[in-house]
Protein backbone atom coordinates (compact mmCIF):
# COMPACT_ATOMS: atom_id res chain seq x y z
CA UNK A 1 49.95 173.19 134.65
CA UNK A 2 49.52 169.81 133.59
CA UNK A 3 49.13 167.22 135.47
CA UNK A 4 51.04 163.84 135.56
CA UNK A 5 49.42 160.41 135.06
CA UNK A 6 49.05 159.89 138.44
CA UNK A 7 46.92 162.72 138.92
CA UNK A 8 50.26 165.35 140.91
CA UNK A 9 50.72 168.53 138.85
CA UNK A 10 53.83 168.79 137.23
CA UNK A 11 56.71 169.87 139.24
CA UNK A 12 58.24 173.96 138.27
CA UNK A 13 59.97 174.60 135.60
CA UNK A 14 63.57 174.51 137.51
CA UNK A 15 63.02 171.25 138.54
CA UNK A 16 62.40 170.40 135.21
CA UNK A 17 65.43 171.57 134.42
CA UNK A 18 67.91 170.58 137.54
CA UNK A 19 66.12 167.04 136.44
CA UNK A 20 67.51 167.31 132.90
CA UNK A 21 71.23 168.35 133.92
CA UNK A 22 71.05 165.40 136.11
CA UNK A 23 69.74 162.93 133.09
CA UNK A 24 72.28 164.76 130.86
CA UNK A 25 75.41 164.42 133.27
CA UNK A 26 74.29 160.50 133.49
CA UNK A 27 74.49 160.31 129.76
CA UNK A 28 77.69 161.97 129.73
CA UNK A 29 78.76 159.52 132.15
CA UNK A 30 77.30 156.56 130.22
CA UNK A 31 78.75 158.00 126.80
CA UNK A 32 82.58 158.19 128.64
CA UNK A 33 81.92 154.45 130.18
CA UNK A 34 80.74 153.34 126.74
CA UNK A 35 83.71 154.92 125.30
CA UNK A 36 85.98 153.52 127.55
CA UNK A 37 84.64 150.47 127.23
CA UNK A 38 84.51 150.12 123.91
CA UNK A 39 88.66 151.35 123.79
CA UNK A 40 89.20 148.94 126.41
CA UNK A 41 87.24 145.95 123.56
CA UNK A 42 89.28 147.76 120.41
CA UNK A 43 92.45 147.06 122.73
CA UNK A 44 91.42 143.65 123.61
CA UNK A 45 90.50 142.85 120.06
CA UNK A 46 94.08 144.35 118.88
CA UNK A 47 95.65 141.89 121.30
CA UNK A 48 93.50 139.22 119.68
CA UNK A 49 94.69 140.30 116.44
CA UNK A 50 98.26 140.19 117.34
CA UNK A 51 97.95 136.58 119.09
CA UNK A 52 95.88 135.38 115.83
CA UNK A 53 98.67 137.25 113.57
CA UNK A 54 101.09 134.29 115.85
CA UNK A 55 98.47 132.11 115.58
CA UNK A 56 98.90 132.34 111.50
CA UNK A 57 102.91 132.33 111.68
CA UNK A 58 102.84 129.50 113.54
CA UNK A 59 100.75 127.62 111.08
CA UNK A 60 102.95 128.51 108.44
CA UNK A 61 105.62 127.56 109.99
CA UNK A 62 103.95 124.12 110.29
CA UNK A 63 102.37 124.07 106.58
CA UNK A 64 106.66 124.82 105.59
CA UNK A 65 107.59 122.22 107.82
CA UNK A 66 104.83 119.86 106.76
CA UNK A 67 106.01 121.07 102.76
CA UNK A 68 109.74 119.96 103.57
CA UNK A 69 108.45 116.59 105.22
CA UNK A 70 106.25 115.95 101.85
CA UNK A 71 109.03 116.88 99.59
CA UNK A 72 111.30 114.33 101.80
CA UNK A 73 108.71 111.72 101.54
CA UNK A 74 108.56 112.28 97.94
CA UNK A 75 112.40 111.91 97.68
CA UNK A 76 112.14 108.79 99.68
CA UNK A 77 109.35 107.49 97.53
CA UNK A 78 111.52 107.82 94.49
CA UNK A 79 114.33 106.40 95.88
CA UNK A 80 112.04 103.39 96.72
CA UNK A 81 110.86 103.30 92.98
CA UNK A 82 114.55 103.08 91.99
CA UNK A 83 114.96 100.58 94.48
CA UNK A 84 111.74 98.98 92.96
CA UNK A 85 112.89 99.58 89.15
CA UNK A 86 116.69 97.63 90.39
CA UNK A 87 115.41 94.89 91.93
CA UNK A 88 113.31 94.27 88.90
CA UNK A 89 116.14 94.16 86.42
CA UNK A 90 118.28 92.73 88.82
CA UNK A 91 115.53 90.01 88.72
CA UNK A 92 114.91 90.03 84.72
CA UNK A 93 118.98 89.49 84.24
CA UNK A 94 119.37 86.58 87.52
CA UNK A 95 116.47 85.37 84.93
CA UNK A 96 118.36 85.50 81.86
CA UNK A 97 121.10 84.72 82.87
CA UNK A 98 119.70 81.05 84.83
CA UNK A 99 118.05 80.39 81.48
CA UNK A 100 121.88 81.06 79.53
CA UNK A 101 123.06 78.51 82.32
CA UNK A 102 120.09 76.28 82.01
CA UNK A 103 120.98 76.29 78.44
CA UNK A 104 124.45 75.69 79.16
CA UNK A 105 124.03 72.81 81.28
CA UNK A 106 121.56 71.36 79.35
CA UNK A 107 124.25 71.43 76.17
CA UNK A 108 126.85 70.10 79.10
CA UNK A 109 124.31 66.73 79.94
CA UNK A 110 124.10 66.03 76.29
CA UNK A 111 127.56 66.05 76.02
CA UNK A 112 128.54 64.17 78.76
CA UNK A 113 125.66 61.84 77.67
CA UNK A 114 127.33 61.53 74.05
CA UNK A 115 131.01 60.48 76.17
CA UNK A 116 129.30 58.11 78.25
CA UNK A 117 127.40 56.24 75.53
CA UNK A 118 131.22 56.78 73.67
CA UNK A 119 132.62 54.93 76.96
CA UNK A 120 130.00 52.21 77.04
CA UNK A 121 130.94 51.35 73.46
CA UNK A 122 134.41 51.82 74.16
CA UNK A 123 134.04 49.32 77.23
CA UNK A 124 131.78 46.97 74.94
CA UNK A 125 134.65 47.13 72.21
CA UNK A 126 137.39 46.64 75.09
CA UNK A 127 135.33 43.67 76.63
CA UNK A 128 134.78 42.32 72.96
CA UNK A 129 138.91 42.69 72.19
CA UNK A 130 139.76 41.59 75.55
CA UNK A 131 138.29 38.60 75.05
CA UNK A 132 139.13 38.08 71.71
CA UNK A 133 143.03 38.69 73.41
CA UNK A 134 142.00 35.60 75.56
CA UNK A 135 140.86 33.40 72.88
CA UNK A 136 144.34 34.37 70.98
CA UNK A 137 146.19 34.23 73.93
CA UNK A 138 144.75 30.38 75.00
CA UNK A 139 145.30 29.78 71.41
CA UNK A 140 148.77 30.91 71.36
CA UNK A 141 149.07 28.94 74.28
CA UNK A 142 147.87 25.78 73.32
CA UNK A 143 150.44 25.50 70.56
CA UNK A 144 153.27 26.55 73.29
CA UNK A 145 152.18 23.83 75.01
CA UNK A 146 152.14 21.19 71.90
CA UNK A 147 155.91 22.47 70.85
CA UNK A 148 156.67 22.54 74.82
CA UNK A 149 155.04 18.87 74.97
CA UNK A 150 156.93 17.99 71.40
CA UNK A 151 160.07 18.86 72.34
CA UNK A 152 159.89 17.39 75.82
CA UNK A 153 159.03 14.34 75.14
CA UNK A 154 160.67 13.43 71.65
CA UNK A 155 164.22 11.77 72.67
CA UNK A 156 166.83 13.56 71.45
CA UNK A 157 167.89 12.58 67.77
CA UNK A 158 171.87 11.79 66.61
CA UNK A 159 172.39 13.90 63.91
């Protein structure tokens, strides 16, 4: 027989052979723990799977939601650039529309400037016949007063 490292002789042939029943039974046994480990880890990852497969809806869910809050941003966006787009012709016709008055106004001074240089001469005429009027008038009164004093004071004649 041959002997072992450590110097024993090697053991009969049926103990070889109880020894590799024993070593084959723990194999078997490792093989069915391995195998039901490794359905437990398939199961395990399948529940994984399903929970990521949520996981995934939910984000979609959120990238929809997250779509309809862009498009609405985008509406309200446009709405301000008609806003925007208003107030600027809104501004461009107040603008005109100052400038027509402006003009207006301006064609309204002149006018009013024209009358009241009219009025000045007018008054300057009116002073200037006024008193003319007074110079007639003490005129005209003067010679009342010389026929007043004439026939006042001349005695009355026989005729």
């Amino acid at each position: 027989m041959v002997d072992s490292r450590n110097g024993e002789a090697m053991a009969e042939m049926s103990n070889v052979e109880t020894r590799l029943g024993r070593v084959e039974e723990k194999l078997d046994a490792l093989s069915a723990s391995v195998h039901a480990r490794d359905v437990a880890v398939d199961a395990r990852f399948d529940a994984v799977d399903i929970r990521f497969d949520g996981v995934d809806a939910r984000f979609d869910a959120v990238d929809a939601r997250f779509d309809a809050v862009d498009a609405r941003i985008a509406i309200v966006e446009a709405r301000f650039d008609d806003v925007d787009v208003a107030f600027a012709e809104q501004r461009r016709y107040t603008e005109f529309a100052f400038e027509r008055l402006n003009t207006a106004f301006e064609g309204l001074n002149t006018a009013f400037e024209g009358l009241n240089s009219a009025f000045e001469r007018f008054g300057t005429e009116m002073r200037s016949g006024f008193s003319n009027a007074d110079a007639r008038f003490d005129r005209l009164e003067r010679k009342l007063d010389n026929v007043i004093d004439r026939i006042v004071l001349r005695p009355p004649t026989d005729l």
